[in-house]
N, C-alpha and C. Protein backbone atom coordinates (compact mmCIF):
# COMPACT_ATOMS: atom_id res chain seq x y z
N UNK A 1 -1.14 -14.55 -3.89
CA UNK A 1 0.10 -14.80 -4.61
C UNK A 1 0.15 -13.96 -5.88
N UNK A 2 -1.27 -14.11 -6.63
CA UNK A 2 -1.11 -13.35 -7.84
C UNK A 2 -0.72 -11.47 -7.23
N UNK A 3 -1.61 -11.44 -6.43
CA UNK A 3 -1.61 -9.66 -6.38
C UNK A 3 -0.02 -9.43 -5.83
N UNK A 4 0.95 -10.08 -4.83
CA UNK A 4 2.25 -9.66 -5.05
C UNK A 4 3.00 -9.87 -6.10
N UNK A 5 2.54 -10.87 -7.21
CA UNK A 5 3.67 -11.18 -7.92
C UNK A 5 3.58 -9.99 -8.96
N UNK A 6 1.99 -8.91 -9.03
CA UNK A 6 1.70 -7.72 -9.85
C UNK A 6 2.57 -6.96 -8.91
N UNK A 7 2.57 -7.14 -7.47
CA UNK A 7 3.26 -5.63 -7.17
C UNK A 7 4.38 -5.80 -7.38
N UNK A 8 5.69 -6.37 -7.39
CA UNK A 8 6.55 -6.97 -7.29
C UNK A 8 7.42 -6.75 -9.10
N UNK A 9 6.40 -7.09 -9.73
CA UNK A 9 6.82 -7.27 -11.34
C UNK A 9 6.14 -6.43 -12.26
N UNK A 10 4.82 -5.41 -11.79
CA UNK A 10 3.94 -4.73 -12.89
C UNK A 10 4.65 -3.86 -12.93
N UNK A 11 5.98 -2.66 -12.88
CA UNK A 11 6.21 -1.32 -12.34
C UNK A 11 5.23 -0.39 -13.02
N UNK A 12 4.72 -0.90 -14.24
CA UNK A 12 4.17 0.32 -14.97
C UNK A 12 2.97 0.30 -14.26
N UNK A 13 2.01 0.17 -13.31
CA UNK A 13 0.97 -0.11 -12.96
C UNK A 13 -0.21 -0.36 -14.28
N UNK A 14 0.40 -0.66 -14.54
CA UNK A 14 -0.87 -1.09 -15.76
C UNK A 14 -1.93 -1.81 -15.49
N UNK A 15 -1.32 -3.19 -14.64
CA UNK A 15 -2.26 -4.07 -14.41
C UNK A 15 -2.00 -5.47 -15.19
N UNK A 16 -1.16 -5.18 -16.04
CA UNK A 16 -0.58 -6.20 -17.23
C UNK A 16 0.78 -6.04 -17.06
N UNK A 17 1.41 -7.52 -17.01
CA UNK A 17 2.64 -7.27 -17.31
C UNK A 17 3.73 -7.26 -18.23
N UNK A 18 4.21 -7.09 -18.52
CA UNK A 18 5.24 -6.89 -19.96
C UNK A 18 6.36 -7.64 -20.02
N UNK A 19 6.70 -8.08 -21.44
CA UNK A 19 7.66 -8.92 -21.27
C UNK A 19 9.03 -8.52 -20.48
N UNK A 20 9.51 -6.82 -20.94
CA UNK A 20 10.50 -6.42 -20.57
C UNK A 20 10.43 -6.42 -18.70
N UNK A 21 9.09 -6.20 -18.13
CA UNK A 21 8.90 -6.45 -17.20
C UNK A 21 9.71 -7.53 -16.02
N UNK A 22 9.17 -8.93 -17.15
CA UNK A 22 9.52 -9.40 -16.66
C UNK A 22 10.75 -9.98 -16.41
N UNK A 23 11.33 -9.91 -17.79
CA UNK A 23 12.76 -9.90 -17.79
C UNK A 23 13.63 -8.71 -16.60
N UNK A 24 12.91 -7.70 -15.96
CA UNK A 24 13.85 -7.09 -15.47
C UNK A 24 13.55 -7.72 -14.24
N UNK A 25 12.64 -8.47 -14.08
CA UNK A 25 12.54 -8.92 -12.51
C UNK A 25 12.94 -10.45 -12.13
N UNK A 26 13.04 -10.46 -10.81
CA UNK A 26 13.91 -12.02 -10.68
C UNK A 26 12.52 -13.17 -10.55
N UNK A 27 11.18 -12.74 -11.20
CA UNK A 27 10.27 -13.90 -11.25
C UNK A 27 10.85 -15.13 -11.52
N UNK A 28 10.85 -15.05 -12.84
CA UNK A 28 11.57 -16.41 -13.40
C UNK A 28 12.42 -17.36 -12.94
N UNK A 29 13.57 -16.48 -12.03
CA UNK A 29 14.57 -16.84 -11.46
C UNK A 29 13.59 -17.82 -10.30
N UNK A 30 13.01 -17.01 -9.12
CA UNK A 30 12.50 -17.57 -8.20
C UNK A 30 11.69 -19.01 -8.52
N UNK A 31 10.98 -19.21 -9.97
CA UNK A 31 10.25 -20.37 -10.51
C UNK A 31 10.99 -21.41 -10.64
N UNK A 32 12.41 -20.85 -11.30
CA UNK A 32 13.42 -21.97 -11.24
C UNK A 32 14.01 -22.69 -9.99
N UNK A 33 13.82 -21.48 -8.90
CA UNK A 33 14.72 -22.12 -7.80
C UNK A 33 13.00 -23.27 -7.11
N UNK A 34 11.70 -22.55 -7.45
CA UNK A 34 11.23 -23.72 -6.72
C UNK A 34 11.25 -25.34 -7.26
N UNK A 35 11.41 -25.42 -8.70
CA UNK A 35 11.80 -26.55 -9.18
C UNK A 35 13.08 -27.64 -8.10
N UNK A 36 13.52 -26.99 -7.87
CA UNK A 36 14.56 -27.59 -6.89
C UNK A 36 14.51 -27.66 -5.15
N UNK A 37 13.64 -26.66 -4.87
CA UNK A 37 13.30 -26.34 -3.44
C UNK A 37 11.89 -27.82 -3.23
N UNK A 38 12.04 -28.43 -1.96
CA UNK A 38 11.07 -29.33 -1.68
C UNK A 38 9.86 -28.66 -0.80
N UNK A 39 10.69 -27.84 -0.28
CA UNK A 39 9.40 -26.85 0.49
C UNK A 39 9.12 -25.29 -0.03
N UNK A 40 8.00 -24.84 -0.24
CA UNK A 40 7.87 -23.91 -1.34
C UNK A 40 7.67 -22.81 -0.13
N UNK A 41 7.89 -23.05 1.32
CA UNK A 41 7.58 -21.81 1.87
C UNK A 41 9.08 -21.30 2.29
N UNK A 42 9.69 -21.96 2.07
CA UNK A 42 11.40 -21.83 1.77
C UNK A 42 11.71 -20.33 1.13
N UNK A 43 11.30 -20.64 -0.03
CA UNK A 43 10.99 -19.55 -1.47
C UNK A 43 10.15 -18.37 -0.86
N UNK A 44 10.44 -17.37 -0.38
CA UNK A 44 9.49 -16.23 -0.02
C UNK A 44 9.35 -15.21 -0.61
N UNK A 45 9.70 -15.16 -1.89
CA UNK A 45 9.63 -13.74 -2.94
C UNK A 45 7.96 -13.70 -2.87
N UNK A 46 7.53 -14.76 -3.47
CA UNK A 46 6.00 -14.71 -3.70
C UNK A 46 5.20 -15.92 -3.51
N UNK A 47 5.91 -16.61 -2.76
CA UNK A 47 4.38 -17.73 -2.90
C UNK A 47 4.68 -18.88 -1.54
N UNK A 48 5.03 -17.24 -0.54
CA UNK A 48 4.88 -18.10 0.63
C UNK A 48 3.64 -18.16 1.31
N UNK A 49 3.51 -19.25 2.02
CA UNK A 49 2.21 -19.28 2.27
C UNK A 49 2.20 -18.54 4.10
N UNK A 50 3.36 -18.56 4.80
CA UNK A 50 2.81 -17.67 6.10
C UNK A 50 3.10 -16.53 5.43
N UNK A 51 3.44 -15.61 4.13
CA UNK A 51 3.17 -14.36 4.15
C UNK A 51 1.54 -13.93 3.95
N UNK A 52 1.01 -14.72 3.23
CA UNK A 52 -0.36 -14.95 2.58
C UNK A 52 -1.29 -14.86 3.82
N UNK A 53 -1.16 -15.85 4.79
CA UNK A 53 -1.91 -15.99 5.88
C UNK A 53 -1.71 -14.96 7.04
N UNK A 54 -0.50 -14.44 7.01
CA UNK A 54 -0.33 -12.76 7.56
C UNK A 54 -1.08 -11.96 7.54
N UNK A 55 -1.51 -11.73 6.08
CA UNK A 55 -1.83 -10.80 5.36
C UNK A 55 -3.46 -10.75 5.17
N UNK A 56 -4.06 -11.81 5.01
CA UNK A 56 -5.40 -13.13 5.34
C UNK A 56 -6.15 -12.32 6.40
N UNK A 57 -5.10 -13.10 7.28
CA UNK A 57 -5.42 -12.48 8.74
C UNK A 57 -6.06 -11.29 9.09
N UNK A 58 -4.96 -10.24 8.32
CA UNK A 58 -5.35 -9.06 8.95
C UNK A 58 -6.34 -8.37 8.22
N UNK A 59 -6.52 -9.02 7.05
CA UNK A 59 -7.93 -8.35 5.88
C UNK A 59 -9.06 -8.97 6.85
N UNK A 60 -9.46 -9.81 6.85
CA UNK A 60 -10.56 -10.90 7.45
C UNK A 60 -10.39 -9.98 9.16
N UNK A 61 -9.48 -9.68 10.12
CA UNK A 61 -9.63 -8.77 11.17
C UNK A 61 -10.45 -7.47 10.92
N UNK A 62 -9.88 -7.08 9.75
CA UNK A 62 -10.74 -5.42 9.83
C UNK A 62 -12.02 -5.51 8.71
N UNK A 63 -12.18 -6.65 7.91
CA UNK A 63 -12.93 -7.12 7.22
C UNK A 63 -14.24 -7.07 8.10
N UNK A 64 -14.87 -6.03 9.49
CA UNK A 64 -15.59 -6.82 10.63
C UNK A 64 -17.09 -7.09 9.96
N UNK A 65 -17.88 -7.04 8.56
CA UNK A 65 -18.96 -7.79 7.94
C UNK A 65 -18.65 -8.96 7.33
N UNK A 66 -17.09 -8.91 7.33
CA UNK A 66 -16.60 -10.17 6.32
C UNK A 66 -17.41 -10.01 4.87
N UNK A 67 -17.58 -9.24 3.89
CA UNK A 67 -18.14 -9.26 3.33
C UNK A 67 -16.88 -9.58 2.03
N UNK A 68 -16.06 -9.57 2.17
CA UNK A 68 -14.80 -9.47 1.58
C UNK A 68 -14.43 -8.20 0.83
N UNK A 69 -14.62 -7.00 1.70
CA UNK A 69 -14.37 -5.85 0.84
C UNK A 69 -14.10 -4.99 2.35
N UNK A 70 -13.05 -4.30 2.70
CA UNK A 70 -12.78 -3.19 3.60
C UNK A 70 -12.95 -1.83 2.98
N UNK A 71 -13.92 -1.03 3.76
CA UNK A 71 -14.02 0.22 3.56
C UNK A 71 -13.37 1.43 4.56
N UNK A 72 -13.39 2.70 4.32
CA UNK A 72 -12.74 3.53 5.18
C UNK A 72 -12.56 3.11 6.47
N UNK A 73 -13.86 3.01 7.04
CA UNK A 73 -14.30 2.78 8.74
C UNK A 73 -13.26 1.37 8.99
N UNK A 74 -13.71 0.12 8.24
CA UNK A 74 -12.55 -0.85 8.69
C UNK A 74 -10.94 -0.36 8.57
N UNK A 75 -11.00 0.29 7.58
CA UNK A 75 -8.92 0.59 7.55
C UNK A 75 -8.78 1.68 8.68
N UNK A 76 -9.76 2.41 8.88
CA UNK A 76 -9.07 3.51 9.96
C UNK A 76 -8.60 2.48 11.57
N UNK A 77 -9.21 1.22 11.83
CA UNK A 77 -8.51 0.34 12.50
C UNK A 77 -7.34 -0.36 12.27
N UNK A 78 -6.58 -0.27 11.34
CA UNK A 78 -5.39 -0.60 11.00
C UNK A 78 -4.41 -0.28 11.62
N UNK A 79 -3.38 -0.97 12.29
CA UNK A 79 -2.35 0.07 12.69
C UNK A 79 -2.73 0.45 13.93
N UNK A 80 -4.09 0.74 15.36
CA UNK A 80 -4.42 0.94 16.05
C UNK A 80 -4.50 2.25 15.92
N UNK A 81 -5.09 2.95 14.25
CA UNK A 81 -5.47 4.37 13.76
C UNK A 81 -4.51 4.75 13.52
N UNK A 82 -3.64 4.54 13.33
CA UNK A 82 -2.41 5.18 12.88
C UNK A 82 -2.28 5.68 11.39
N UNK A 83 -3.01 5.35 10.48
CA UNK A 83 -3.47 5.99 9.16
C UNK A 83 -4.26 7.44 9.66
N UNK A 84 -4.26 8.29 9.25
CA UNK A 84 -5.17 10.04 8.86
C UNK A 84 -6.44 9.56 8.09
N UNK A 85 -6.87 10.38 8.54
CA UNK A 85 -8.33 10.18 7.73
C UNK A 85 -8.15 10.70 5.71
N UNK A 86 -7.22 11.89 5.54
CA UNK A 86 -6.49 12.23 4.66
C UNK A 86 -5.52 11.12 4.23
N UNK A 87 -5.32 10.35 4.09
CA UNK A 87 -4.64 9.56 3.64
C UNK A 87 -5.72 8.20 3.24
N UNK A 88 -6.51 8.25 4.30
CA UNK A 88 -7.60 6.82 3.99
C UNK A 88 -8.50 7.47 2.85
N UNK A 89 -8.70 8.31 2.85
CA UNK A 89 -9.67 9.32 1.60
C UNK A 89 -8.82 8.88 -0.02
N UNK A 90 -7.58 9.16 0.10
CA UNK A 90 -6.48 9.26 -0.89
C UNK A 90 -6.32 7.30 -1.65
N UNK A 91 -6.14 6.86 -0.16
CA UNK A 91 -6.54 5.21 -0.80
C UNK A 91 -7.60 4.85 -1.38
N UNK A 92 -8.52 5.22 -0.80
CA UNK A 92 -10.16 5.16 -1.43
C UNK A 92 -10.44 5.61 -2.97
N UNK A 93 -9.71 6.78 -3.42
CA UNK A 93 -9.73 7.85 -4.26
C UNK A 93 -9.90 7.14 -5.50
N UNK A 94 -8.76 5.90 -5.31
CA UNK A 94 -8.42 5.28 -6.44
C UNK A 94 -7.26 6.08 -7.11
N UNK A 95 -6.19 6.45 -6.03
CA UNK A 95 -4.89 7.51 -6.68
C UNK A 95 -4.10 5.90 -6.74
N UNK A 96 -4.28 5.13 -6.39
CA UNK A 96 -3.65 4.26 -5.98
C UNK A 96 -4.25 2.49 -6.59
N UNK A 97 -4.86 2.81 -7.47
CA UNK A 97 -5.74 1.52 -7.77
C UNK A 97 -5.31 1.21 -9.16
N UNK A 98 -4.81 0.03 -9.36
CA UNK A 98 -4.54 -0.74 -10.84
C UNK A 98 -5.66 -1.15 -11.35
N UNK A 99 -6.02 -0.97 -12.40
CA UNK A 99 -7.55 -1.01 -13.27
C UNK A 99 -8.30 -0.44 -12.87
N UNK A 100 -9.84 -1.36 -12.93
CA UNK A 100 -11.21 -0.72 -12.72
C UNK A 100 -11.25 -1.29 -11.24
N UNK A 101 -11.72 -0.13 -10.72
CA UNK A 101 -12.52 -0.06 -9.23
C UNK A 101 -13.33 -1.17 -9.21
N UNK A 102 -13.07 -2.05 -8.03
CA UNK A 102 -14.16 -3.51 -8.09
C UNK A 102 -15.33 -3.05 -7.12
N UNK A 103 -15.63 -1.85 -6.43
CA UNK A 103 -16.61 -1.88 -5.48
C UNK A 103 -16.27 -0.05 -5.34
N UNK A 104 -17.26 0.54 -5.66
CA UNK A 104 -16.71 1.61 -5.35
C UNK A 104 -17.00 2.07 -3.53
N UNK A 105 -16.21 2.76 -3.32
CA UNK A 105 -16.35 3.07 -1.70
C UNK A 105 -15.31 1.82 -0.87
N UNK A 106 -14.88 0.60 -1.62
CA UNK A 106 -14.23 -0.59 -0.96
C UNK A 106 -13.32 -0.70 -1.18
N UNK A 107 -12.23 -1.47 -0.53
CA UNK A 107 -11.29 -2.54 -1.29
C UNK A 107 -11.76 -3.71 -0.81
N UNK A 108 -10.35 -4.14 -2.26
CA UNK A 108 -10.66 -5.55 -2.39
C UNK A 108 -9.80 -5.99 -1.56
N UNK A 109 -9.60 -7.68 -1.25
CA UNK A 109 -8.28 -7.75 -0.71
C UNK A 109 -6.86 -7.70 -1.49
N UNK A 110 -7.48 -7.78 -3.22
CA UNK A 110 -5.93 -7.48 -3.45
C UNK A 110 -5.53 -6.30 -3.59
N UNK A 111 -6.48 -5.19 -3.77
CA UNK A 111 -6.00 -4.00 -3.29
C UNK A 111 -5.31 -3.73 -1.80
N UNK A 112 -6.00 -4.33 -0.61
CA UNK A 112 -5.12 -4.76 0.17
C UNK A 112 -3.83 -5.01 0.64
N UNK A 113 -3.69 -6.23 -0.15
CA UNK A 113 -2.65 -6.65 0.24
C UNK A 113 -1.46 -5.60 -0.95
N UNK A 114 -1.78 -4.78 -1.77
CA UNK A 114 -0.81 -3.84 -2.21
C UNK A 114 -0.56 -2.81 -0.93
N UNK A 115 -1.95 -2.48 -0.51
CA UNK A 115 -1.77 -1.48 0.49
C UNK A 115 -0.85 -1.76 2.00
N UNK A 116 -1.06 -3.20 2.00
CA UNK A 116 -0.26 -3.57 3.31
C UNK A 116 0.96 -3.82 2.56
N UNK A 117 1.35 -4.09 1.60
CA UNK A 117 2.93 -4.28 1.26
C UNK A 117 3.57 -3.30 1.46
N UNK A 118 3.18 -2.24 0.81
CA UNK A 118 3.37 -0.97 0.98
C UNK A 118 3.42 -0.40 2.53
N UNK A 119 2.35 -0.55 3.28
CA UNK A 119 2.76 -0.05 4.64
C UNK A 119 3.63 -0.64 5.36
N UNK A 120 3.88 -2.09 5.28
CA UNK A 120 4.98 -2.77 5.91
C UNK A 120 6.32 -2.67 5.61
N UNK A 121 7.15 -2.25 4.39
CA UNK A 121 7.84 -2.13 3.87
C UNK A 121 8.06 -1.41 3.07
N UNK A 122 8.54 -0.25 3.41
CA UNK A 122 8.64 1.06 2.86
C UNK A 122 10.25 0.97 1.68
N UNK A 123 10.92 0.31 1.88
CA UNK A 123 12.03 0.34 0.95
C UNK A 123 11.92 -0.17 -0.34
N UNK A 124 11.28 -0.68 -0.33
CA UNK A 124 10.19 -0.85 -1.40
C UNK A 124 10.15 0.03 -2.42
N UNK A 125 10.71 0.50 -4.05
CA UNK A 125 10.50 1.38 -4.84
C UNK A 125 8.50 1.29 -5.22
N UNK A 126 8.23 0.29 -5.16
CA UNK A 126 6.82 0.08 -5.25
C UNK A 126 6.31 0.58 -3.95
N UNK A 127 6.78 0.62 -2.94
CA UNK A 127 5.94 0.80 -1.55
C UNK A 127 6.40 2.60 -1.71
N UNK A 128 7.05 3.30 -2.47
CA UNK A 128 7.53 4.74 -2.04
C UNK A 128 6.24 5.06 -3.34
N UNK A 129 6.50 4.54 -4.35
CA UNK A 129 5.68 4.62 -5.45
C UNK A 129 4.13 5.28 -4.95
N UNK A 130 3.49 4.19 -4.26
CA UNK A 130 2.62 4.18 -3.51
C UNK A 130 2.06 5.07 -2.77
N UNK A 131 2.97 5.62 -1.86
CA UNK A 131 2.62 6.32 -0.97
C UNK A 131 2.51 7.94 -1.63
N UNK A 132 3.61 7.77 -2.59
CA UNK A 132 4.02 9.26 -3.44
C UNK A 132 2.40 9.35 -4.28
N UNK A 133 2.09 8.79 -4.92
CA UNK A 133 0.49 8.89 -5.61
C UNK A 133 -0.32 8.92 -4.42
N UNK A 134 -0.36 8.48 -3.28
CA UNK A 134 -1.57 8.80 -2.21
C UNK A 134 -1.30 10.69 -1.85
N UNK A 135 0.26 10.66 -1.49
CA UNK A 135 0.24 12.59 -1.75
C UNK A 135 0.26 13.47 -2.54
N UNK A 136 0.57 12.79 -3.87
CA UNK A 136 0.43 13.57 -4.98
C UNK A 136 -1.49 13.56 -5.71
N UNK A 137 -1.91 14.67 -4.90
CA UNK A 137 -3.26 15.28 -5.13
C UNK A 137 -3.88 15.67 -6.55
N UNK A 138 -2.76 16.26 -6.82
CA UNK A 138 -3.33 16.62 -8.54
C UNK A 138 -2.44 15.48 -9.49
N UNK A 139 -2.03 14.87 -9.15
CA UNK A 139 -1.23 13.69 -10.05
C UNK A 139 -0.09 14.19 -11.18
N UNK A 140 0.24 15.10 -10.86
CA UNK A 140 1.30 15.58 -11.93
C UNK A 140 2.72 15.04 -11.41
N UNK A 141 2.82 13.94 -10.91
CA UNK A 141 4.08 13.69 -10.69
C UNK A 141 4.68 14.53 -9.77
N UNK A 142 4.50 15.58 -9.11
CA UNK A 142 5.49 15.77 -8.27
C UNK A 142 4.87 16.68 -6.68
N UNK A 143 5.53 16.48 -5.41
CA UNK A 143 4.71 17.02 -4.34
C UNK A 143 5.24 18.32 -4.48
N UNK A 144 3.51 18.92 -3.91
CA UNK A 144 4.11 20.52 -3.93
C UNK A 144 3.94 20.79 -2.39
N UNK A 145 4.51 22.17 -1.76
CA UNK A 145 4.42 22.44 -0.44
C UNK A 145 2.96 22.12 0.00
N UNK A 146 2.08 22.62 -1.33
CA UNK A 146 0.67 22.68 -0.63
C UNK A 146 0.13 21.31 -0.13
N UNK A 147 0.54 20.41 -1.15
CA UNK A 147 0.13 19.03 -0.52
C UNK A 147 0.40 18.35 0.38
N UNK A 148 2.14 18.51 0.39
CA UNK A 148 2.84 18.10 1.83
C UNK A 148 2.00 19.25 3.36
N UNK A 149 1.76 20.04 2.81
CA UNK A 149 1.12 20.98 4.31
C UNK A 149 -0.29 20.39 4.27
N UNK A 150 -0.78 19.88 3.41
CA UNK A 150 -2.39 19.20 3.45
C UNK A 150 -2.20 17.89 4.35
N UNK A 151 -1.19 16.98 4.28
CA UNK A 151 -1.02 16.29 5.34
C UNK A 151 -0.55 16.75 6.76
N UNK A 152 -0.07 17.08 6.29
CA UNK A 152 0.78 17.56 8.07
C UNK A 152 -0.09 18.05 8.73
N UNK A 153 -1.07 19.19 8.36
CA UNK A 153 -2.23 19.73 8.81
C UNK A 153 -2.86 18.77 9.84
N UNK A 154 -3.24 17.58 9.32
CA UNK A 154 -4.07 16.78 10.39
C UNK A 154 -3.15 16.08 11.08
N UNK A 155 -1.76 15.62 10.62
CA UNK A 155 -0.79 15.26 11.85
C UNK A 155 -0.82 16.35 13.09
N UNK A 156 -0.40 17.34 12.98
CA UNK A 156 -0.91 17.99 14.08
C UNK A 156 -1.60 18.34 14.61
N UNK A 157 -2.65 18.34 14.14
CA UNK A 157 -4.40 18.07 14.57
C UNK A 157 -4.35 17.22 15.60
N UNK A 158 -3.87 16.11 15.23
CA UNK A 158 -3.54 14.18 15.95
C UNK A 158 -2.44 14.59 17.04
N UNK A 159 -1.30 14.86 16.87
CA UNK A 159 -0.21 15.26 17.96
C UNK A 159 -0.97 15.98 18.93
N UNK A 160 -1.66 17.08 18.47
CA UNK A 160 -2.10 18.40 19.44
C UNK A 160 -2.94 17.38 20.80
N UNK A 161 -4.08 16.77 19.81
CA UNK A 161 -5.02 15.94 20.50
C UNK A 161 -4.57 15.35 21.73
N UNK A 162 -3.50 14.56 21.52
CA UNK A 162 -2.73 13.82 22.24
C UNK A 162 -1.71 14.30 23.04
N UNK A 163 -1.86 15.75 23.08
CA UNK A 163 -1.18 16.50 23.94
C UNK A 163 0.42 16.21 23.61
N UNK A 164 1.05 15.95 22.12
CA UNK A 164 2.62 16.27 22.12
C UNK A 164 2.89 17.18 20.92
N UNK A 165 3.87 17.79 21.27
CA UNK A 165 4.37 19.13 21.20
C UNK A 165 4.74 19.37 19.06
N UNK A 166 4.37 19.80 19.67
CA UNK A 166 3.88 19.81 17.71
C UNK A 166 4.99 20.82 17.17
N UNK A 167 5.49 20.72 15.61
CA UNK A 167 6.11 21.60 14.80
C UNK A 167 5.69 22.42 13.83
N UNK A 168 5.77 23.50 13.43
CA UNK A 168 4.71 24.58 12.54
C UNK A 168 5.48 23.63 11.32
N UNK A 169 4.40 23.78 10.08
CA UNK A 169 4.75 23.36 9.09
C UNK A 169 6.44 23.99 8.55
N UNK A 170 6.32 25.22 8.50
CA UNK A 170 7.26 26.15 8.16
C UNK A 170 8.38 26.05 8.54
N UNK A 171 8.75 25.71 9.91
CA UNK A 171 9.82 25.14 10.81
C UNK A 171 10.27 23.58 10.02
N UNK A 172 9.26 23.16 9.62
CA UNK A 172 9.92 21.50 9.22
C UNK A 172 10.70 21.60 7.70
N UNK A 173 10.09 22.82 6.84
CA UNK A 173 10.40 23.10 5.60
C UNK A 173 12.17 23.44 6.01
N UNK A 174 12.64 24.26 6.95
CA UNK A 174 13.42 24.71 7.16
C UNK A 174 14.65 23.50 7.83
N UNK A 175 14.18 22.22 7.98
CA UNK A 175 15.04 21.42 8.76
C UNK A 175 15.77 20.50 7.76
């Protein structure tokens, strides 16, 4: 509950949230409406409990030492591999991590469950946020061709593999 109500309301990734923060977000609002709501899984901004156990679920699935920490090898099962190995490197990196690293080489689950918010729901200004710091390599705020062709590179690596018909980088620049 706590780690969505940071993704949801921190924008600055700080890790802390701010008053103006919170004033720009409908937290408060949602606190008020559970005062009145008798069932709190009603209320699903943040403190439903089948989103929690969704989410539970699927940490504790790829979690396979249960040690409570997923590393590369467990997330590349996510999705049935559908993450790049370039992209699981980039999560790991800590391009993408609020504070101090709790395990280096791991996540936590609330790193997690940022990372699955984010993959589930891309409309998300926090979930684009996200993904934009996993491609932005040198962190200057903005993608350059070279980085966008650093991914694609192993997408078609993956397409080729799988025998479907692949697009030159250069061709996609052009579409």
């Amino acid at each position: 509950v706590i780690a969505r109500i940071y993704y949801c309301v921190n924008r600055s990734w700080s890790g802390k949230i701010t008053a103006p923060e919170l004033r720009k977000s409908n937290f408060l609002q949602v606190l008020a409406t559970l005062e009145e709501e008798e069932d709190i899984n009603q209320v699903t901004d943040y403190f439903s409990y089948e989103h929690f156990y969704v989410i539970y679920c699927k940490f504790w699935e790829l979690d396979k030492d249960h040690d409570l920490y997923i590393d590369q090898n467990d997330l590349k099962l996510h999705g049935e591999g559908a993450l790049s190995t370039r992209i699981i490197q980039r999560i790991f990196s800590g391009a993408v991590t609020r504070g101090p690293k709790q395990k280096e080489g791991k996540m936590s689950y609330t790193e997690f469950v940022w990372f699955l918010i984010s993959e589930e729901d891309k409309r998300y200004s926090r979930s684009i946020e996200y993904w934009f710091r996993c491609m932005d390599l040198d962190g200057d705020g903005l993608l350059s061709m070279y980085e966008l062709e650093y991914f694609y590179q192993e997408q078609l690596q993956r397409l080729d593999a799988l025998g479907i018909e692949t697009l030159p980088f250069n061709d996609c620049l052009c579409q």
